[in-house]
Protein backbone atom coordinates (compact mmCIF):
# COMPACT_ATOMS: atom_id res chain seq x y z
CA UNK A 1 -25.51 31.14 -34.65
CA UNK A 2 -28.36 28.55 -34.31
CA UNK A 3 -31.08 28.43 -36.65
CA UNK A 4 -32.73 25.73 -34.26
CA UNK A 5 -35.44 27.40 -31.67
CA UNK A 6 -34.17 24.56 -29.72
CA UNK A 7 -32.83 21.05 -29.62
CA UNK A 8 -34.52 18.18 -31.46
CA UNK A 9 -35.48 15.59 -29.12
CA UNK A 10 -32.64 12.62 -29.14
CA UNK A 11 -33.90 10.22 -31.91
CA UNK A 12 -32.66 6.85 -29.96
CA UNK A 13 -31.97 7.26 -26.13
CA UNK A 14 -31.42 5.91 -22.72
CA UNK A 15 -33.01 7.08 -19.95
CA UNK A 16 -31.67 5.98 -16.65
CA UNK A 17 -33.44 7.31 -13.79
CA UNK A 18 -31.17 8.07 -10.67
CA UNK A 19 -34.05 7.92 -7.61
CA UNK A 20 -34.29 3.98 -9.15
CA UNK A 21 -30.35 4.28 -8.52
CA UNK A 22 -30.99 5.49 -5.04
CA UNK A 23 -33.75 2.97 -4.00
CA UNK A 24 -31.50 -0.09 -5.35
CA UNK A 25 -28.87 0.81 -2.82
CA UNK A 26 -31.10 1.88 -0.01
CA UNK A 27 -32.57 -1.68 -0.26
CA UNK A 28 -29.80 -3.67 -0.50
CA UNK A 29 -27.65 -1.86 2.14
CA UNK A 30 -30.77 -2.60 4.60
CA UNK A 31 -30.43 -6.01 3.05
CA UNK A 32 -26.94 -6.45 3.75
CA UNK A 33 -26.52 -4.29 7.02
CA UNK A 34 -23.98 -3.87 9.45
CA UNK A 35 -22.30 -4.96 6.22
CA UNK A 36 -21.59 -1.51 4.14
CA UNK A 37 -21.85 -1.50 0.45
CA UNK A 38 -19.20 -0.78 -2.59
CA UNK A 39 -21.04 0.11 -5.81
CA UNK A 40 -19.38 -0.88 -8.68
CA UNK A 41 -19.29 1.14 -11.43
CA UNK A 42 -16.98 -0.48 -13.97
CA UNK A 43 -17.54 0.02 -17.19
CA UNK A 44 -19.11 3.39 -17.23
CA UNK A 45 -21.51 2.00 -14.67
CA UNK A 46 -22.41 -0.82 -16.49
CA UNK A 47 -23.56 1.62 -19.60
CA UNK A 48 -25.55 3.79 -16.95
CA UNK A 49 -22.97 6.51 -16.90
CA UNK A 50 -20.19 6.05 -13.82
CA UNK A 51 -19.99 9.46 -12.82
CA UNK A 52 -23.91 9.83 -12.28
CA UNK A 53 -24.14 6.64 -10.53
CA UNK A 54 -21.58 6.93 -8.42
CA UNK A 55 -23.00 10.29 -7.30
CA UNK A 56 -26.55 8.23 -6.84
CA UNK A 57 -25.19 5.38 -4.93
CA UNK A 58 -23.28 7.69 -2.43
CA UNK A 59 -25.60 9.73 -1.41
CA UNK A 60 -27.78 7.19 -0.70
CA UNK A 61 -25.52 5.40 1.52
CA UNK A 62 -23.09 3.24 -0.39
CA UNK A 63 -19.24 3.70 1.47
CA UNK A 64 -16.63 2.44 -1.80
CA UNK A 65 -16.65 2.56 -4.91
CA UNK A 66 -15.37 -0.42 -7.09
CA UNK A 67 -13.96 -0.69 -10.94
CA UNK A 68 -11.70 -2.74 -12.61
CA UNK A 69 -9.54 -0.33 -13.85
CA UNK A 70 -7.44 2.58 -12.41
CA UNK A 71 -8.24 4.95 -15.70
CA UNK A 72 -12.04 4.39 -14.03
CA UNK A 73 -10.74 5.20 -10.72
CA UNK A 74 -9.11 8.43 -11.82
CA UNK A 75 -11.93 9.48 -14.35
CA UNK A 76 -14.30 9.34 -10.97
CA UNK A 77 -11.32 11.45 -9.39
CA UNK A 78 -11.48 13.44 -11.95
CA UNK A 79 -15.57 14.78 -11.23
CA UNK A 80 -14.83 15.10 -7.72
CA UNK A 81 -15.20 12.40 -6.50
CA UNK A 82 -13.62 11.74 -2.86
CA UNK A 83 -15.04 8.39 -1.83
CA UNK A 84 -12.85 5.35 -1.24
CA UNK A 85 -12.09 3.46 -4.53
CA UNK A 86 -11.23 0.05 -4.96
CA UNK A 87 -10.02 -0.93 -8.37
CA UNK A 88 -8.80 -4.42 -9.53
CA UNK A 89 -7.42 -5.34 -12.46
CA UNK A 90 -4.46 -4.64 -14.03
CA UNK A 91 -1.81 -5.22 -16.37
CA UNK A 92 2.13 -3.93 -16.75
CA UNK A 93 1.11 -1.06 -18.70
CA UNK A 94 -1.33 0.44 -15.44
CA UNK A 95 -0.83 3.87 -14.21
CA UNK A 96 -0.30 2.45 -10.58
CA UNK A 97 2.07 6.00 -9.53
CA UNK A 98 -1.73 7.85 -10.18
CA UNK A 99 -3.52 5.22 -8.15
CA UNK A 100 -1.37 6.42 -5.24
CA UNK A 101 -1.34 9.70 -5.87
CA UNK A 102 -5.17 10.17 -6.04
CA UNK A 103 -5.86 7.66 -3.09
CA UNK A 104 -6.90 4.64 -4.75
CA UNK A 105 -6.89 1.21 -3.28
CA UNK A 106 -5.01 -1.64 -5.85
CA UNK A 107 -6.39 -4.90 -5.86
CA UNK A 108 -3.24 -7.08 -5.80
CA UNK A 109 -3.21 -10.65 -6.68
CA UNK A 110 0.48 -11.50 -7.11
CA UNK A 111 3.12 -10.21 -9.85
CA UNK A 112 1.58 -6.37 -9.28
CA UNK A 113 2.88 -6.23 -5.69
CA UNK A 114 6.45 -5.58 -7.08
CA UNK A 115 5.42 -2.92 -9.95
CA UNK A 116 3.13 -1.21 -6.89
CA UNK A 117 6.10 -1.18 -4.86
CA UNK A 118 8.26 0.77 -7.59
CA UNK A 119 5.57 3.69 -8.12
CA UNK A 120 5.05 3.73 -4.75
CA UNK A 121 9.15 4.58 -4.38
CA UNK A 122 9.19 6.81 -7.36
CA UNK A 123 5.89 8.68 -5.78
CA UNK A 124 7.55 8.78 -2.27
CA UNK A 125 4.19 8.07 -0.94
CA UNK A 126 2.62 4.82 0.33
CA UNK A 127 0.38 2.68 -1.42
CA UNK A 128 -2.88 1.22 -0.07
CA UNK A 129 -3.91 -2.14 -1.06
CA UNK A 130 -5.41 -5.32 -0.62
CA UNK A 131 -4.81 -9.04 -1.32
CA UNK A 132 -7.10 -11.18 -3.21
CA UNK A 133 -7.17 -14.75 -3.02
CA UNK A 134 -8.37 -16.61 -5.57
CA UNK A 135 -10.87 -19.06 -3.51
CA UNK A 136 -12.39 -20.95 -6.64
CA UNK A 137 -13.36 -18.65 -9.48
CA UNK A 138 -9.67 -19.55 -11.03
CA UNK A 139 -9.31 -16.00 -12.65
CA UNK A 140 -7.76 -13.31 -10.76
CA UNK A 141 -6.46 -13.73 -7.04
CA UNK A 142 -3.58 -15.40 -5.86
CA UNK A 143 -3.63 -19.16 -5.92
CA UNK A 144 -3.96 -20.41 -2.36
CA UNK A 145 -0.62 -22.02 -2.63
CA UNK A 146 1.12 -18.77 -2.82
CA UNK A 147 -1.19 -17.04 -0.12
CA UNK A 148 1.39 -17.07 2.60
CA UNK A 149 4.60 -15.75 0.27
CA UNK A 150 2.46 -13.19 -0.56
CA UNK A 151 1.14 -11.88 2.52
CA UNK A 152 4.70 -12.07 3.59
CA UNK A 153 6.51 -9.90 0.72
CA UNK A 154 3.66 -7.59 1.16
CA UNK A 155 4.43 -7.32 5.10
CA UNK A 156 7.84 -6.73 4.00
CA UNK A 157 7.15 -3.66 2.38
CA UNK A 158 4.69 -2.78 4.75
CA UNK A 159 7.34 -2.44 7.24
CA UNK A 160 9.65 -0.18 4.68
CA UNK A 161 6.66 1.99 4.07
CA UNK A 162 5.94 1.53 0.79
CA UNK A 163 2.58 0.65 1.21
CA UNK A 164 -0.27 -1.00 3.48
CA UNK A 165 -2.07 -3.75 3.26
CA UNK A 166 -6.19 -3.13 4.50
CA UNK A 167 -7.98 -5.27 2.78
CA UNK A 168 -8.32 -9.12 1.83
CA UNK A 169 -11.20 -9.91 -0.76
CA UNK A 170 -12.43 -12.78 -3.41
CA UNK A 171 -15.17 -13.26 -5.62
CA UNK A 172 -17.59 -16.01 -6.19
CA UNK A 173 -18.22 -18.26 -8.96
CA UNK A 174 -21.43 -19.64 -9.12
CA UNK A 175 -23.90 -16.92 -6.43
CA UNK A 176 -26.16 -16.68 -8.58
CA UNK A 177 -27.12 -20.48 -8.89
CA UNK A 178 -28.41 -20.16 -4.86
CA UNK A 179 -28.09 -24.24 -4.71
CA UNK A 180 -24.37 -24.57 -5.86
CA UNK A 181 -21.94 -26.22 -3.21
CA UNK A 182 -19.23 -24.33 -4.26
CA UNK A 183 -20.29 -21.45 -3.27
CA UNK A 184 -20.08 -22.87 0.37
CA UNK A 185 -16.29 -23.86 -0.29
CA UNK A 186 -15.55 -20.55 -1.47
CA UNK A 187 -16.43 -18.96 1.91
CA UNK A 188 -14.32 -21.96 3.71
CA UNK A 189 -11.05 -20.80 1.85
CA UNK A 190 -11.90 -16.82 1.98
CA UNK A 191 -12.28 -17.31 5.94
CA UNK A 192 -9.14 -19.49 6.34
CA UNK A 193 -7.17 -16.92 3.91
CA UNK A 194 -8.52 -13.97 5.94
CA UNK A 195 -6.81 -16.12 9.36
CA UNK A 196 -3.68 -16.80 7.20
CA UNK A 197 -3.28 -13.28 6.81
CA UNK A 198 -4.25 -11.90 10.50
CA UNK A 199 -1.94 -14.82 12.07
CA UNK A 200 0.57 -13.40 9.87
CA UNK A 201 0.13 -9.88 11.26
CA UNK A 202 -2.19 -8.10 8.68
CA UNK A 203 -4.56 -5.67 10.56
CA UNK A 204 -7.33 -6.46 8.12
CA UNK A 205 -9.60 -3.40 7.94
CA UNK A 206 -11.99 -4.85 5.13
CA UNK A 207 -13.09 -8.29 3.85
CA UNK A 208 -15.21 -8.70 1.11
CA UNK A 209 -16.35 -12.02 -0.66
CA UNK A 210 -20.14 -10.83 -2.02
CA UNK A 211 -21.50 -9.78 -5.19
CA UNK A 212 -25.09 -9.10 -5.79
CA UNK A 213 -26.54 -12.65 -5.73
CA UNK A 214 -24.12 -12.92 -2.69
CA UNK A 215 -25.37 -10.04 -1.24
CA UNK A 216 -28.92 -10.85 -2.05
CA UNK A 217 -28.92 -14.32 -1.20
CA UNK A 218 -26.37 -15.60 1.07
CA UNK A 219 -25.59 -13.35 5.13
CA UNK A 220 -22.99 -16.02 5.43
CA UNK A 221 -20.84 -13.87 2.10
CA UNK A 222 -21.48 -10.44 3.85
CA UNK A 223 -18.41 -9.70 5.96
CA UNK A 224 -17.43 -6.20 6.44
CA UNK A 225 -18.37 -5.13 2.44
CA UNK A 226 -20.54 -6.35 -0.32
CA UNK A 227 -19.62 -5.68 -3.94
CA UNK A 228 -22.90 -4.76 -5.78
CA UNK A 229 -23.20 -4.08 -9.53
CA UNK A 230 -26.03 -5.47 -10.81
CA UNK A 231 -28.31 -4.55 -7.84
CA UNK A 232 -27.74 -1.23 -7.28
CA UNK A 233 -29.21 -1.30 -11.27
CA UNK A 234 -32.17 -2.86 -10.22
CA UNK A 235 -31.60 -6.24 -12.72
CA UNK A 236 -31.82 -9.75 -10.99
CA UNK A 237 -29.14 -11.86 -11.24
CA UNK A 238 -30.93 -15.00 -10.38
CA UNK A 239 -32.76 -16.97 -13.51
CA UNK A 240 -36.16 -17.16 -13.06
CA UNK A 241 -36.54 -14.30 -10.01
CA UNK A 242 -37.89 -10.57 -11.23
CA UNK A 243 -36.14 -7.89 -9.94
CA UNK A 244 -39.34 -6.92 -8.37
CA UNK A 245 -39.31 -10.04 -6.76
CA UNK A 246 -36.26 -8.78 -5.14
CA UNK A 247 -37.37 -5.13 -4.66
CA UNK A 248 -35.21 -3.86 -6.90
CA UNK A 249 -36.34 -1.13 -9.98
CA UNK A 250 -34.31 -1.54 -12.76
CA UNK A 251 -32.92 2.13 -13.83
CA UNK A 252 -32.28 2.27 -17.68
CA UNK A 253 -34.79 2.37 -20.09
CA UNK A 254 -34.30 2.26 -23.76
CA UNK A 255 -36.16 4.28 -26.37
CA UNK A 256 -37.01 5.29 -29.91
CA UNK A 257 -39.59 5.62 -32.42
CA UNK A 258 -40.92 4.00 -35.28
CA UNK A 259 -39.27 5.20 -38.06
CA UNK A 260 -41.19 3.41 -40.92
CA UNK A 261 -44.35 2.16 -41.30
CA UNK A 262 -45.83 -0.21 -44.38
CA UNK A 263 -47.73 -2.86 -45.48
CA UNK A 264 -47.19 -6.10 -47.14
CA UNK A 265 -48.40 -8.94 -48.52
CA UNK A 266 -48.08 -11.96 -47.22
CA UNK A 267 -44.53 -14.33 -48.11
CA UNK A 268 -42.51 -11.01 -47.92
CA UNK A 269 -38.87 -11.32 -47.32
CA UNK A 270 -37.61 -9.51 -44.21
CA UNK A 271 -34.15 -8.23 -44.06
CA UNK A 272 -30.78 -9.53 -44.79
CA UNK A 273 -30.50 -13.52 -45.61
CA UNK A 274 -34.95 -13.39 -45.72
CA UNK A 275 -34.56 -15.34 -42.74
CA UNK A 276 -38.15 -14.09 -41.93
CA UNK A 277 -40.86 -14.29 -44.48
CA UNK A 278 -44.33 -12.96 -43.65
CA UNK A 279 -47.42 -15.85 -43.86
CA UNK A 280 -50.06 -13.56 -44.09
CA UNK A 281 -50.66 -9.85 -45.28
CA UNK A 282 -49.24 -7.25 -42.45
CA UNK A 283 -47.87 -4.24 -41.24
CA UNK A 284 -43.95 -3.95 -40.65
CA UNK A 285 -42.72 -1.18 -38.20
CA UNK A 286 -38.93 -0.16 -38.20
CA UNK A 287 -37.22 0.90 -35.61
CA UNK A 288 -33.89 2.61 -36.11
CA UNK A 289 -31.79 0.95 -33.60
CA UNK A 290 -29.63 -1.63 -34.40
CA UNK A 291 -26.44 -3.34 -33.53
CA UNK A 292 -24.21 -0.42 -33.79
CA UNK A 293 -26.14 1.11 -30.86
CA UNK A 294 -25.72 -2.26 -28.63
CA UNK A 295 -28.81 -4.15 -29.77
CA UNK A 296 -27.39 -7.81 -30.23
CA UNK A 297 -27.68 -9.06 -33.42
CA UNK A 298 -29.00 -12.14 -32.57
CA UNK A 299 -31.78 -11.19 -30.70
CA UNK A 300 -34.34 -12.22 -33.52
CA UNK A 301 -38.05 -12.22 -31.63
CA UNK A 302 -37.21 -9.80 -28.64
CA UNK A 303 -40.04 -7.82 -28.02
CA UNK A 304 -40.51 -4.37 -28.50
CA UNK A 305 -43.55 -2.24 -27.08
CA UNK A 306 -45.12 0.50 -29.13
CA UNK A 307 -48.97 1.92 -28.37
CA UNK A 308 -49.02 -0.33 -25.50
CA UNK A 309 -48.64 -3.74 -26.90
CA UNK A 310 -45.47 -5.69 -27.21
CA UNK A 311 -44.40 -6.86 -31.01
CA UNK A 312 -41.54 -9.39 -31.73
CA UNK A 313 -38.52 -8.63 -33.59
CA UNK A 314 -38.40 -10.32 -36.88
CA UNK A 315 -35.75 -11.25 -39.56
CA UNK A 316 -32.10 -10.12 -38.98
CA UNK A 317 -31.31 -6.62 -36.85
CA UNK A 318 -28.88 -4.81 -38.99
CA UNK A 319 -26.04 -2.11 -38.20
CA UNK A 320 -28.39 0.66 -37.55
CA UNK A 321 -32.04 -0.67 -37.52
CA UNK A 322 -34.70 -4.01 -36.48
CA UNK A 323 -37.97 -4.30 -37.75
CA UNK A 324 -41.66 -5.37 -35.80
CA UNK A 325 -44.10 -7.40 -36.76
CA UNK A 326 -47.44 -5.55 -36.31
CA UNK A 327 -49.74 -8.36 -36.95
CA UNK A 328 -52.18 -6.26 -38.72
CA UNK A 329 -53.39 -4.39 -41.36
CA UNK A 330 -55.02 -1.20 -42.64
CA UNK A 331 -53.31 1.16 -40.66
CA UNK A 332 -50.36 2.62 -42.38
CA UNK A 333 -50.84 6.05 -44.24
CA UNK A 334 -53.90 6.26 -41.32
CA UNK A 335 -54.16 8.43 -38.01
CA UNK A 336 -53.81 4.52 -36.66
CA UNK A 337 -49.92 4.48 -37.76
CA UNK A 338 -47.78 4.06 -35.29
CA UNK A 339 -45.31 6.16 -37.09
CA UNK A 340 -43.53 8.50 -35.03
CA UNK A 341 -44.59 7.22 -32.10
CA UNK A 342 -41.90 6.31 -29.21
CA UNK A 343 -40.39 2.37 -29.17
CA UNK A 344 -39.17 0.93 -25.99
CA UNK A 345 -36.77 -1.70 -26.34
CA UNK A 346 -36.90 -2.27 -22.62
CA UNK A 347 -37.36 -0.17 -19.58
CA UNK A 348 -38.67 -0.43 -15.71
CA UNK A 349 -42.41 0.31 -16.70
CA UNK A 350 -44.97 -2.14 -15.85
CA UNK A 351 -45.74 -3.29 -19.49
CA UNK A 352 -42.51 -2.71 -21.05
CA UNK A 353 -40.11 -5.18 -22.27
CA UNK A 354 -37.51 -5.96 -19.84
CA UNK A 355 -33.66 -6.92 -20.07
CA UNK A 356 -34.21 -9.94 -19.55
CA UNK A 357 -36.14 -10.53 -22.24
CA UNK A 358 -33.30 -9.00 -24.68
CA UNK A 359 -31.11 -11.51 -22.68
CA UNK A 360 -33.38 -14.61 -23.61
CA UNK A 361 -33.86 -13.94 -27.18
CA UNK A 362 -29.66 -13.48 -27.72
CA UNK A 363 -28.74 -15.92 -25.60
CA UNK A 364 -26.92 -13.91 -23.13
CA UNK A 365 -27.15 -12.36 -19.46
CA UNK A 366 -29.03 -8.93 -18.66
CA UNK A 367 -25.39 -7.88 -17.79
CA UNK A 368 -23.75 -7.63 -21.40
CA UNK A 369 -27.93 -6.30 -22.76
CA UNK A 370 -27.53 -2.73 -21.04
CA UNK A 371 -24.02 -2.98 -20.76
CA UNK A 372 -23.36 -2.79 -24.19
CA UNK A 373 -25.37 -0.34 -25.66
CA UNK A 374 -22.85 2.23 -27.69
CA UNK A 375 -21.81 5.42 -26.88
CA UNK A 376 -24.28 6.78 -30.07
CA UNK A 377 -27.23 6.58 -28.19
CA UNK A 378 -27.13 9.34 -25.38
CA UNK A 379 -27.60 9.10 -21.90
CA UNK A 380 -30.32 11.07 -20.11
CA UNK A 381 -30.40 11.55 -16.33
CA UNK A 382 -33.69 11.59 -15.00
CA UNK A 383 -33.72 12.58 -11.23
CA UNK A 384 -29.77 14.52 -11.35
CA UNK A 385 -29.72 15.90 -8.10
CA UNK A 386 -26.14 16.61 -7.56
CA UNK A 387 -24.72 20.04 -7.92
CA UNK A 388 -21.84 18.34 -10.19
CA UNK A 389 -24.17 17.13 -12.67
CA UNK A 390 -22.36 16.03 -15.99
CA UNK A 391 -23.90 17.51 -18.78
């Protein structure tokens, strides 16, 4: 029994709006066309929820699907999810035998061939995958050296039919700095690995070499697939470009309320270390998010929009809570206190605080800012149109 008429409203919360989902992937697969797009939703869709994403994206046109690991894969498999997957990184411990079973492509960049090869003979069932050649990133991907022993073991099983080979794909380094030269040499050595492999009697159904600043920024990366994450998103990966420059709408928005309101005088010591002192009588805000919930501790003057204007972050964000400076006074214990009132950390809104912003004061990429916000703070889907919806 619930003494509750009904739910409180979430105290901290993301909002990520699906029809900004849908637009991102509308644009860049006009963008990128005849090329077809693979949204990638790795890491729970980089913190946007992968299920609800990956609903998003395909209905609004995107063909794969792309994580890193096969428990993603199957966890999409899992909602119902049908659409090609592509996932690509391993280690000895993956379920590879599931990957088969539930139609999943493995990315295969060497020593994985063999272990694919043994659940795909334990399974009795072939195993689809493609060959990634590491053209200059020097993670993943098989080292060019090795190229042609590896297309050739992997014909070998081809022909035993243990698996098949329909893909070749890379991944590039430096996309998102638009005047880099190596991104040139990395589509040199992805087009003569894709002719290593077709001389060598691959029927190559799929190549794919772009990411989003790929996709956004160079045709020549295209081929027959782009692999966008941070697009489809709506965050820019180049430094210095909006994503509305780019027609993108960023899709997660991040949101509390102030929790505390008070004045003080001014030389008042703010949080843990004092790091901040005030130099002037003011009003502090908190704001009960801290870096528990994702908010990087380091991110000391980040801005924060309440009632319309944007305050900084000041003194150390703690575990569970940041404070604002208001730059003002006479207002708390008034019907001017902002207490109570909602806190956006960032959003999509035309005078809220974006990502990037987050990213600038930490020193880090919009990536890792709404990528890492913690499973405390729930996810709301604004826009759920599917008939599956996870609730």
């Amino acid at each position: 029994m619930s003494f509750l008429a009904e739910p409180p409203a979430a105290e901290r919360r993301v909002e990520v709006d699906l029809d900004a989902v849908r637009h991102n992937v509308r644009h860049i697969a006009d963008v990128v066309s005849p090329a077809r797009v693979m949204a990638v939703v790795k890491a729970d869709g980089y913190g946007h929820g992968a299920r609800q994403v990956a609903r998003a994206a395909l209905e609004s046109g995107a063909a794969w699907l792309g994580v890193a690991h096969i428990s993603e894969a199957l966890d999409l498999r899992e909602a119902g999810i049908e659409a090609p997957i592509l996932a690509w990184l391993h280690t000895v411990e993956s379920d590879f035998g599931a990957a088969i079973r539930n139609g999943i492509d493995i990315g295969v960049s060497g020593w994985e061939l063999d272990h694919v090869v043994a659940a795909a003979r334990r399974q009795q069932l072939p195993a689809r995958i493609q060959l990634k050649i590491d053209t200059g990133l020097g993670r993943n991907g098989c080292p060019p050296e090795l190229w042609d022993t590896l297309i050739g073991r992997a014909l070998e099983q081809q022909e035993a039919g243990l698996l098949r080979v329909v893909g070749v794909f890379s991944h590039l380094a430096v996309a998102d700095e638009p005047d880099r030269h190596e991104t040139d040499d990395q589509v040199r050595r992805f087009r003569a690995a894709v002719a290593v492999a077709e001389d060598a009697g691959v029927d190559v159904e799929l190549r794919h070499l772009a990411n989003t600043p790929g996709a956004l920024s160079r045709p020549d990366t295209h081929f027959d697939l782009v692999r966008v994450g941070l697009g489809i998103y709506g965050l820019s990966p180049f430094r210095g470009q909006s994503s509305q420059g780019l027609g993108l709408r960023p899709a997660m928005r991040f949101v509390t309320s102030v929790a505390n309101c008070k004045e003080v005088p001014a030389g008042q010591g703010v949080s843990y270390g004092l790091s901040y002192r005030t130099t002037q009588p003011t009003t502090l805000a908190l704001i009960p998010v801290g870096y528990a919930d994702g908010v990087p501790r380091v991110a000391t003057g980040a801005p924060v929009l309440v009632d319309g204007r944007q305050y900084p972050v000041v003194g150390r964000i703690a575990m569970d809570q940041l404070v604002i400076d208001l730059q003002t006074t006479g207002i708390a214990g008034t019907g001017r206190s902002p207490l109570g009132h909602p806190a956006v950390l960032f959003g999509g809104g035309p005078d809220e605080p974006s990502a990037d912003a987050w990213a600038d004061a930490s020193g880090s990429i919009n990536y890792e800012i709404v990528t890492r916000i913690s499973g405390r703070v729930p996810r709301t889907y604004l826009n759920d149109t599917s008939a599956n919806a996870d609730q």
